[in-house]
PDB file of N, CA and C in Angstrom:
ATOM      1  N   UNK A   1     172.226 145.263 111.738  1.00  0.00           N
ATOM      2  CA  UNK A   1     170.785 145.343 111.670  1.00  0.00           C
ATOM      3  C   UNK A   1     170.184 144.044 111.145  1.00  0.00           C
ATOM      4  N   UNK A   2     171.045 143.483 110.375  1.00  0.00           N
ATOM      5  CA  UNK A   2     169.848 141.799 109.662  1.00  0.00           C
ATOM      6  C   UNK A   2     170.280 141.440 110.745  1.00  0.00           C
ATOM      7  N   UNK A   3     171.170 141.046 111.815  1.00  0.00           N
ATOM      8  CA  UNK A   3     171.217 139.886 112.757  1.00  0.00           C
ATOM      9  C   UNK A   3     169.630 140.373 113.430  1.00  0.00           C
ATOM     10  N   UNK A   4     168.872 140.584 113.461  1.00  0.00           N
ATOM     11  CA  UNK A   4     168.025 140.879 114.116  1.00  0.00           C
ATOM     12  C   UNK A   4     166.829 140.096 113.546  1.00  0.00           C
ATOM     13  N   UNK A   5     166.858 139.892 112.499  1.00  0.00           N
ATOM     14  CA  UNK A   5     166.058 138.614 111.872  1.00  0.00           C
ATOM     15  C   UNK A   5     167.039 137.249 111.828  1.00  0.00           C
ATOM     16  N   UNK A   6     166.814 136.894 112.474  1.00  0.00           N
ATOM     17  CA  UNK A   6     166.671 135.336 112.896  1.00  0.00           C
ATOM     18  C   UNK A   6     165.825 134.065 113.050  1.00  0.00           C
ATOM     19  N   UNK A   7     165.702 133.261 113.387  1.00  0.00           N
ATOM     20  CA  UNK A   7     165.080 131.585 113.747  1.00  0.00           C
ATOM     21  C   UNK A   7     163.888 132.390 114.876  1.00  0.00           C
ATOM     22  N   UNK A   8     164.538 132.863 115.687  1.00  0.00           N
ATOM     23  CA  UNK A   8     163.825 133.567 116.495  1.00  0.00           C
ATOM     24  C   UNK A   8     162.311 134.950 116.568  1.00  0.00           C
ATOM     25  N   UNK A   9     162.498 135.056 115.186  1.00  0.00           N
ATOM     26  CA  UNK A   9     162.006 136.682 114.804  1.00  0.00           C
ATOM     27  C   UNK A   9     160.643 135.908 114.764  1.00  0.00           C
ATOM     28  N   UNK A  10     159.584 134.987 114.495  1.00  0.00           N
ATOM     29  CA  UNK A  10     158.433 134.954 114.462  1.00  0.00           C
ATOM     30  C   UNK A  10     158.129 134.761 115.660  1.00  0.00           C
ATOM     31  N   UNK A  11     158.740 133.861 116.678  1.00  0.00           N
ATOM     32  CA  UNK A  11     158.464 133.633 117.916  1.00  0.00           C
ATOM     33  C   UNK A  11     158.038 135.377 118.526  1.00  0.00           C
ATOM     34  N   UNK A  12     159.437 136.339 118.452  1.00  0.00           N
ATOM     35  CA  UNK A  12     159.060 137.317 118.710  1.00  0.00           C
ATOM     36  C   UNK A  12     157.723 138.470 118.282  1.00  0.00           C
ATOM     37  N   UNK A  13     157.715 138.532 116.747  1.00  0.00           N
ATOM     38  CA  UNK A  13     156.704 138.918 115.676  1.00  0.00           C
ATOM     39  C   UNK A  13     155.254 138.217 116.460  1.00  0.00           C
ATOM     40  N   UNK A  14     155.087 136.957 116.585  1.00  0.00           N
ATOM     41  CA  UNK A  14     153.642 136.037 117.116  1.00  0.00           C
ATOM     42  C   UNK A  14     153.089 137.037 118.436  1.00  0.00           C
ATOM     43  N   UNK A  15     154.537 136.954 119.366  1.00  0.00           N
ATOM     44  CA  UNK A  15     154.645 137.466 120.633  1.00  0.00           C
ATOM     45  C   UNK A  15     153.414 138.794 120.691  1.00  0.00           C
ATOM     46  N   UNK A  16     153.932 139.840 119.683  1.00  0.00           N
ATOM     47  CA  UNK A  16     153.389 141.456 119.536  1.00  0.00           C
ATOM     48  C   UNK A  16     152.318 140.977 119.159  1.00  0.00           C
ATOM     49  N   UNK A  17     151.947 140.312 118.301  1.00  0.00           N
ATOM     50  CA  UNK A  17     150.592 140.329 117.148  1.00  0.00           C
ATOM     51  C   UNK A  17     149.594 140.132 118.569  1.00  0.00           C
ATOM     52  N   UNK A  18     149.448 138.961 118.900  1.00  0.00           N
ATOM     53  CA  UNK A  18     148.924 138.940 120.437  1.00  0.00           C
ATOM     54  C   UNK A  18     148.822 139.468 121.719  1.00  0.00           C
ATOM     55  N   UNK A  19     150.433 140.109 121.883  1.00  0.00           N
ATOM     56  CA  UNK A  19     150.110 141.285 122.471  1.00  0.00           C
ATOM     57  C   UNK A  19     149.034 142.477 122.029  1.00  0.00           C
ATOM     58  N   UNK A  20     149.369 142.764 120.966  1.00  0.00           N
ATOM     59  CA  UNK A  20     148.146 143.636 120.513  1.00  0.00           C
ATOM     60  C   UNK A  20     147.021 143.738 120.439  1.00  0.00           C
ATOM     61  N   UNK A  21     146.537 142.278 119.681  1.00  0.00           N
ATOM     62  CA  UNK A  21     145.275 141.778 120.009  1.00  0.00           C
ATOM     63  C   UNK A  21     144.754 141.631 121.403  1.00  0.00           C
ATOM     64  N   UNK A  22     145.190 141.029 122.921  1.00  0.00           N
ATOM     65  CA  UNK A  22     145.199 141.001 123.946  1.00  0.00           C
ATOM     66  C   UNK A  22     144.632 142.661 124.458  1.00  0.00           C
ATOM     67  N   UNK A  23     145.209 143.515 124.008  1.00  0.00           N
ATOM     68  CA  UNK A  23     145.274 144.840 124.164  1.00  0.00           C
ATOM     69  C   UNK A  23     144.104 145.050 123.767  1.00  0.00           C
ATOM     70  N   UNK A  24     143.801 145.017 122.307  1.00  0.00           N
ATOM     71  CA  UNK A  24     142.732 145.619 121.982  1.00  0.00           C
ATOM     72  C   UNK A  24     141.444 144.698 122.099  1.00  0.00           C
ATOM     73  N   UNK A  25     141.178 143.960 122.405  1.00  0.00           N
ATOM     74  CA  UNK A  25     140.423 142.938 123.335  1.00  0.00           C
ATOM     75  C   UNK A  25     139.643 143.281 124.851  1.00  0.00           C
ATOM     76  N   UNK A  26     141.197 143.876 125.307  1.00  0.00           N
ATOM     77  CA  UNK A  26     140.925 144.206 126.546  1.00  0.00           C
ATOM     78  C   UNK A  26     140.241 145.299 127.113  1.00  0.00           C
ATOM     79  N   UNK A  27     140.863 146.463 125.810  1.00  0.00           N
ATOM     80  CA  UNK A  27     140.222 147.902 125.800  1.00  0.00           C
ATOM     81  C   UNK A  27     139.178 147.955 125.346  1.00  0.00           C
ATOM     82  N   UNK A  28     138.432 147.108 124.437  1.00  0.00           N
ATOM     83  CA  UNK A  28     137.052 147.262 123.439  1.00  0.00           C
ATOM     84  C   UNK A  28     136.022 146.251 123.474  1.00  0.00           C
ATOM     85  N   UNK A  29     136.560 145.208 123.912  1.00  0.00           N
ATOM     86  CA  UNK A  29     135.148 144.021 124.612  1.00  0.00           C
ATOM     87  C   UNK A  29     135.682 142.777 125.764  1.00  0.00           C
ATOM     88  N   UNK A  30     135.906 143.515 126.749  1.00  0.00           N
ATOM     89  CA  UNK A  30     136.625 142.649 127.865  1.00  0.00           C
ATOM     90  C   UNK A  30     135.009 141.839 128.450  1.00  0.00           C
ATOM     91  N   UNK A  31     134.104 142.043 128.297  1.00  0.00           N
ATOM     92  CA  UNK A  31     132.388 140.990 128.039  1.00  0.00           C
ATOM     93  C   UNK A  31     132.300 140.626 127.296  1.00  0.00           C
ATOM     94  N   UNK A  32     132.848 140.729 125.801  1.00  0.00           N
ATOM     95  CA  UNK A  32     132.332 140.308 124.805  1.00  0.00           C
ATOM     96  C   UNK A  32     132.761 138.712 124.529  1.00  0.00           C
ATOM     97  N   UNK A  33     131.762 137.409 124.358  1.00  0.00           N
ATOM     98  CA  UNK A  33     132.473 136.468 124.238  1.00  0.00           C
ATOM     99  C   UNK A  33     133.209 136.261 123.225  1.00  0.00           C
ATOM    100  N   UNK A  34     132.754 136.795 121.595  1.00  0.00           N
ATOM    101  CA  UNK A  34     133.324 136.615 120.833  1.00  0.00           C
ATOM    102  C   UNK A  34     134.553 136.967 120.324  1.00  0.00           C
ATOM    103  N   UNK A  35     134.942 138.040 121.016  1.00  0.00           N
ATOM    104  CA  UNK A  35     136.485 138.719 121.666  1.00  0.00           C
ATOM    105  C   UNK A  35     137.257 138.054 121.802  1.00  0.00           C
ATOM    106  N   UNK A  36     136.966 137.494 122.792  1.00  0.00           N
ATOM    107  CA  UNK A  36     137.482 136.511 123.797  1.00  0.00           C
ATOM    108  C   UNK A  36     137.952 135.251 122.806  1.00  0.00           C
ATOM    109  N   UNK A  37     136.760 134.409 121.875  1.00  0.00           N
ATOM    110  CA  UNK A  37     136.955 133.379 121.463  1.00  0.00           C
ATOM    111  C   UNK A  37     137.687 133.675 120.237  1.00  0.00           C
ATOM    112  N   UNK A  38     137.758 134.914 119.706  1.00  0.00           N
ATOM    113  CA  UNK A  38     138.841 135.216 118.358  1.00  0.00           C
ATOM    114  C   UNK A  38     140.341 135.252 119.160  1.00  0.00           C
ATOM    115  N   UNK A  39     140.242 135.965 120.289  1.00  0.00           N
ATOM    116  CA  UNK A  39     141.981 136.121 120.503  1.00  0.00           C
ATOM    117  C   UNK A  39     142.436 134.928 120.756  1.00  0.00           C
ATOM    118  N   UNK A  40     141.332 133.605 121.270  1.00  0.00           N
ATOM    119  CA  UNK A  40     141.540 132.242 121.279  1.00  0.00           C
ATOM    120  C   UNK A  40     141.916 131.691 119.759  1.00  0.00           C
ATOM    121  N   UNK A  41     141.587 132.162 119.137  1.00  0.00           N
ATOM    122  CA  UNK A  41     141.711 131.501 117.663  1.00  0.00           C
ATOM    123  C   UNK A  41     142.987 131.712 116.998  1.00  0.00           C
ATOM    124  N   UNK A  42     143.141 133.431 117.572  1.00  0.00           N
ATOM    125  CA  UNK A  42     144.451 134.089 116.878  1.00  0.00           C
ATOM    126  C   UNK A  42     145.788 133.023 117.696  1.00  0.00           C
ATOM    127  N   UNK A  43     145.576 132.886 118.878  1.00  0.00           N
ATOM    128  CA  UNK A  43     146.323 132.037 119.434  1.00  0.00           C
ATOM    129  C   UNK A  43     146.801 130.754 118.742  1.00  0.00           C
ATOM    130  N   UNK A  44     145.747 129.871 118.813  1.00  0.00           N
ATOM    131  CA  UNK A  44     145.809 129.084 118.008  1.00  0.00           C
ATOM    132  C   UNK A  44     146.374 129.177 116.614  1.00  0.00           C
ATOM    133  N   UNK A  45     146.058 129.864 115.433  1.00  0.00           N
ATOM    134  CA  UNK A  45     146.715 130.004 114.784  1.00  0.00           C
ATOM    135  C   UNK A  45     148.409 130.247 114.290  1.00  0.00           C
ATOM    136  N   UNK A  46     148.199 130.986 115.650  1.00  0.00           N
ATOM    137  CA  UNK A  46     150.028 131.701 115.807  1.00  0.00           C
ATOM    138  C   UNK A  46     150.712 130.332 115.980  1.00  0.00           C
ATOM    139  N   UNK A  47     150.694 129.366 116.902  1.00  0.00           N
ATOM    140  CA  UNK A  47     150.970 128.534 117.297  1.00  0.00           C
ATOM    141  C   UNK A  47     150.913 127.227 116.168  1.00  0.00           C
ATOM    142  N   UNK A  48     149.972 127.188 115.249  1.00  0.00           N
ATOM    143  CA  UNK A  48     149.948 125.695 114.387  1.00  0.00           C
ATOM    144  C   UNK A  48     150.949 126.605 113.073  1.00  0.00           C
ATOM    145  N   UNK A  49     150.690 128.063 112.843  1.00  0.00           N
ATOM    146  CA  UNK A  49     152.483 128.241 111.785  1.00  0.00           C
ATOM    147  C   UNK A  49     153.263 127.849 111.877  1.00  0.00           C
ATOM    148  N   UNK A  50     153.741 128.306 113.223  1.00  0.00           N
ATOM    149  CA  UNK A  50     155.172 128.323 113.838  1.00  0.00           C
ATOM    150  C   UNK A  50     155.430 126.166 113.960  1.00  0.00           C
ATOM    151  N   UNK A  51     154.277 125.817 114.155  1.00  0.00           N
ATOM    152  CA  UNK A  51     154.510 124.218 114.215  1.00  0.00           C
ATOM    153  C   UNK A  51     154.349 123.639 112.750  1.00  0.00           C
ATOM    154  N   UNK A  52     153.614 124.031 111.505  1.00  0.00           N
ATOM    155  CA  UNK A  52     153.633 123.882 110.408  1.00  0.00           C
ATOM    156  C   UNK A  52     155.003 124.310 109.660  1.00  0.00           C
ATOM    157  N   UNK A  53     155.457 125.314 110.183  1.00  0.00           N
ATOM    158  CA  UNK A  53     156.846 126.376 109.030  1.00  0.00           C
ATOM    159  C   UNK A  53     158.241 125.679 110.185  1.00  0.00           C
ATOM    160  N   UNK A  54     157.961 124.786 111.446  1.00  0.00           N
ATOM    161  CA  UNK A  54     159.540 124.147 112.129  1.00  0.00           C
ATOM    162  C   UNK A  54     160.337 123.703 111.002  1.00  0.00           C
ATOM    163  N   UNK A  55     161.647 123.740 111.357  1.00  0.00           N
ATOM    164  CA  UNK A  55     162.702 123.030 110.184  1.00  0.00           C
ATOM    165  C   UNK A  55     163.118 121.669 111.136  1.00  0.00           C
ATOM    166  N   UNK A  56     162.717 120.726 110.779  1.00  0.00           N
ATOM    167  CA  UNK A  56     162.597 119.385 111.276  1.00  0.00           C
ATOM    168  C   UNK A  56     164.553 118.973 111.748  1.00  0.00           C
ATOM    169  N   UNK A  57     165.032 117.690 112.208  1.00  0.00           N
ATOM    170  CA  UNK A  57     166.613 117.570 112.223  1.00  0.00           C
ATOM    171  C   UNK A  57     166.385 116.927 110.800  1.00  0.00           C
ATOM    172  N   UNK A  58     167.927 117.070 110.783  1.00  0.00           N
ATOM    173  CA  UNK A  58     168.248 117.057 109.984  1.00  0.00           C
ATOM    174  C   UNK A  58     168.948 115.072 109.624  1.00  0.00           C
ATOM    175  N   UNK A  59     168.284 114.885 108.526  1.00  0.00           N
ATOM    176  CA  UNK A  59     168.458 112.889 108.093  1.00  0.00           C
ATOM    177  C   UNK A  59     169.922 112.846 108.014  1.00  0.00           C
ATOM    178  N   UNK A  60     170.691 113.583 107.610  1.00  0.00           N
ATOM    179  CA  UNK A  60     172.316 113.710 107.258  1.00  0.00           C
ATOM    180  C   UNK A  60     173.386 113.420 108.568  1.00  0.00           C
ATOM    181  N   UNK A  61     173.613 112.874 108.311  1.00  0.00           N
ATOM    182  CA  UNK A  61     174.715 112.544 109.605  1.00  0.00           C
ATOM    183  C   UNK A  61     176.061 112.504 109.482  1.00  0.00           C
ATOM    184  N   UNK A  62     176.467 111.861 108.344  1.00  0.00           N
ATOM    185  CA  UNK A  62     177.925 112.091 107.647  1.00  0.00           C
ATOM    186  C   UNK A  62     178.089 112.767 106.103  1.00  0.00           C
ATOM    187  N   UNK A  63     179.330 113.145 106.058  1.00  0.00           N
ATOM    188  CA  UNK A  63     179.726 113.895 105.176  1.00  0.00           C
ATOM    189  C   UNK A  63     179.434 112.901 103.711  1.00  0.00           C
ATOM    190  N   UNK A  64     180.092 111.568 103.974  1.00  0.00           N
ATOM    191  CA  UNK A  64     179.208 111.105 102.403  1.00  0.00           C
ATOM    192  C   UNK A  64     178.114 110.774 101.757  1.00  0.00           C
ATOM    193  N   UNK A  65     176.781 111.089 103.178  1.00  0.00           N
ATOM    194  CA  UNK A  65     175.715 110.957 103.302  1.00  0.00           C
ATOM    195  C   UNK A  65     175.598 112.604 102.428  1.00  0.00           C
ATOM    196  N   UNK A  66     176.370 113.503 102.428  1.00  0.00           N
ATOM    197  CA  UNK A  66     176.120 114.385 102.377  1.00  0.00           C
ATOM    198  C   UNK A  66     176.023 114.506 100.716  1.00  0.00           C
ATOM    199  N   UNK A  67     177.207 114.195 100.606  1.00  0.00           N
ATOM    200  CA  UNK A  67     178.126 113.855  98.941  1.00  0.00           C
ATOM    201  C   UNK A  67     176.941 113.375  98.523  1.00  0.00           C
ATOM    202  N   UNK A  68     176.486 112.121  98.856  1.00  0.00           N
ATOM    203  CA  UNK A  68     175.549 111.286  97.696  1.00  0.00           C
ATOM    204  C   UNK A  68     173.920 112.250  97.984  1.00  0.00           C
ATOM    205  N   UNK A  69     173.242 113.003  98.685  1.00  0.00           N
ATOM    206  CA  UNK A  69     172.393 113.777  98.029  1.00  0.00           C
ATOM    207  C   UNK A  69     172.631 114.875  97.235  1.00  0.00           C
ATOM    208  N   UNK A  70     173.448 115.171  96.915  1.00  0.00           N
ATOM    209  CA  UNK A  70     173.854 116.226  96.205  1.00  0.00           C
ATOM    210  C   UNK A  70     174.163 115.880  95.158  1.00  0.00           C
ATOM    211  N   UNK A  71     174.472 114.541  95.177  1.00  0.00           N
ATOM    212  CA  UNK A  71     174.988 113.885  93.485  1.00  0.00           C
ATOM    213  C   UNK A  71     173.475 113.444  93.123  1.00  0.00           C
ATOM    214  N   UNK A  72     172.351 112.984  93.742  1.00  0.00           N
ATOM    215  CA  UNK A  72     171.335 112.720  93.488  1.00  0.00           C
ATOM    216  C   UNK A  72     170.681 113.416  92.332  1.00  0.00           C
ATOM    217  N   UNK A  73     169.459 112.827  91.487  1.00  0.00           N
ATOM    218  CA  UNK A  73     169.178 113.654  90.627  1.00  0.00           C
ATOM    219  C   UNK A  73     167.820 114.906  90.753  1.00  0.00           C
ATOM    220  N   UNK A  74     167.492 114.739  92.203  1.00  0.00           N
ATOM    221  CA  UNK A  74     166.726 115.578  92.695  1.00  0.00           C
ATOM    222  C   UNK A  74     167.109 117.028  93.704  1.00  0.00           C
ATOM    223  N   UNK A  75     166.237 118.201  93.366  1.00  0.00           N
ATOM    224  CA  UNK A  75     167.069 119.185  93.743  1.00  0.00           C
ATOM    225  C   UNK A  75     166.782 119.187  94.893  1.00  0.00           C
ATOM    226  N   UNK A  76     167.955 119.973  95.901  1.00  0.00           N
ATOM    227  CA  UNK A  76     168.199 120.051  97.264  1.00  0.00           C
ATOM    228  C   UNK A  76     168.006 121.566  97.714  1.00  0.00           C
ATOM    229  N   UNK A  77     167.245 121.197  99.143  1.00  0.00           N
ATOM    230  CA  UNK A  77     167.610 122.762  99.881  1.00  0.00           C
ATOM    231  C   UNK A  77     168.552 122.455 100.572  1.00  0.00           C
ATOM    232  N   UNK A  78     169.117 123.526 100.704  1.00  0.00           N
ATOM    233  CA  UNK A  78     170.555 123.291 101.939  1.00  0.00           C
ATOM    234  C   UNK A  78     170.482 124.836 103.020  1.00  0.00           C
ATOM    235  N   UNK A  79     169.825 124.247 104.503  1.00  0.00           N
ATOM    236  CA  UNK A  79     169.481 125.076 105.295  1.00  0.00           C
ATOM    237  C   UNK A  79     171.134 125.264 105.798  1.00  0.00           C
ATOM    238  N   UNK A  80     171.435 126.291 106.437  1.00  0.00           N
ATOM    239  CA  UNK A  80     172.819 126.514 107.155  1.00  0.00           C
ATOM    240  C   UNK A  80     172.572 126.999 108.004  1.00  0.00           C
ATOM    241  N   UNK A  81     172.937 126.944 109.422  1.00  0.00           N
ATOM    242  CA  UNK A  81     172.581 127.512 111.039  1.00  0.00           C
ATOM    243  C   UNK A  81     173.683 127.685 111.684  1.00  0.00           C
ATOM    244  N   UNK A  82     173.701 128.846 112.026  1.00  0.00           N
ATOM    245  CA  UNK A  82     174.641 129.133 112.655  1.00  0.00           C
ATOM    246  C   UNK A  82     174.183 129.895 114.110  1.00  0.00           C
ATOM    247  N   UNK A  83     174.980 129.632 114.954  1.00  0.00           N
ATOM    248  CA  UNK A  83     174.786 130.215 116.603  1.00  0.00           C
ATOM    249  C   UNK A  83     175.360 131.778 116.509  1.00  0.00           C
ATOM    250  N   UNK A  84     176.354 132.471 115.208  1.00  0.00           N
ATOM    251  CA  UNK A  84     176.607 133.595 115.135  1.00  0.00           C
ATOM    252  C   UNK A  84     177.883 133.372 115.462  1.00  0.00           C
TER     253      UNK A  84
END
């Protein structure tokens, strides 16, 4: 059941939220402009998270590149990815 949250899960999560909105848009002011220009917004929004919260590559390239931030005196995150 956690493999199901993944890298992937907001892409999917964004997916519904908009689906929904789309939905209820469609059913309750398919004239209305301002409808229209919020599910534009929600869009937008969904889209500058997911580009604000990316995990960038990674500066590390070798293993003693690796060693010397970790010996550094500043603290480290250490992301781990795996394909499963």
């Amino acid at each position: 059941m956690l493999q199901i949250i993944n890298p992937n899960s907001y892409t999917i999560a964004a997916a519904i939220i908009f689906l929904i909105a789309l939905g209820g848009v469609w059913a309750r002011g398919r004239r209305s402009r301002r409808a229209w220009l919020g599910l534009g917004a929600l869009a937008i929004l969904l889209v500058a998270i997911n580009l604000i919260f990316r995990v960038g590559a990674s500066e590390i390239e070798t293993a003693s590149q690796f060693d010397q931030v970790l010996a550094g005196n500043q603290p480290v995150v250490l992301e781990i990815y795996s394909n499963y």
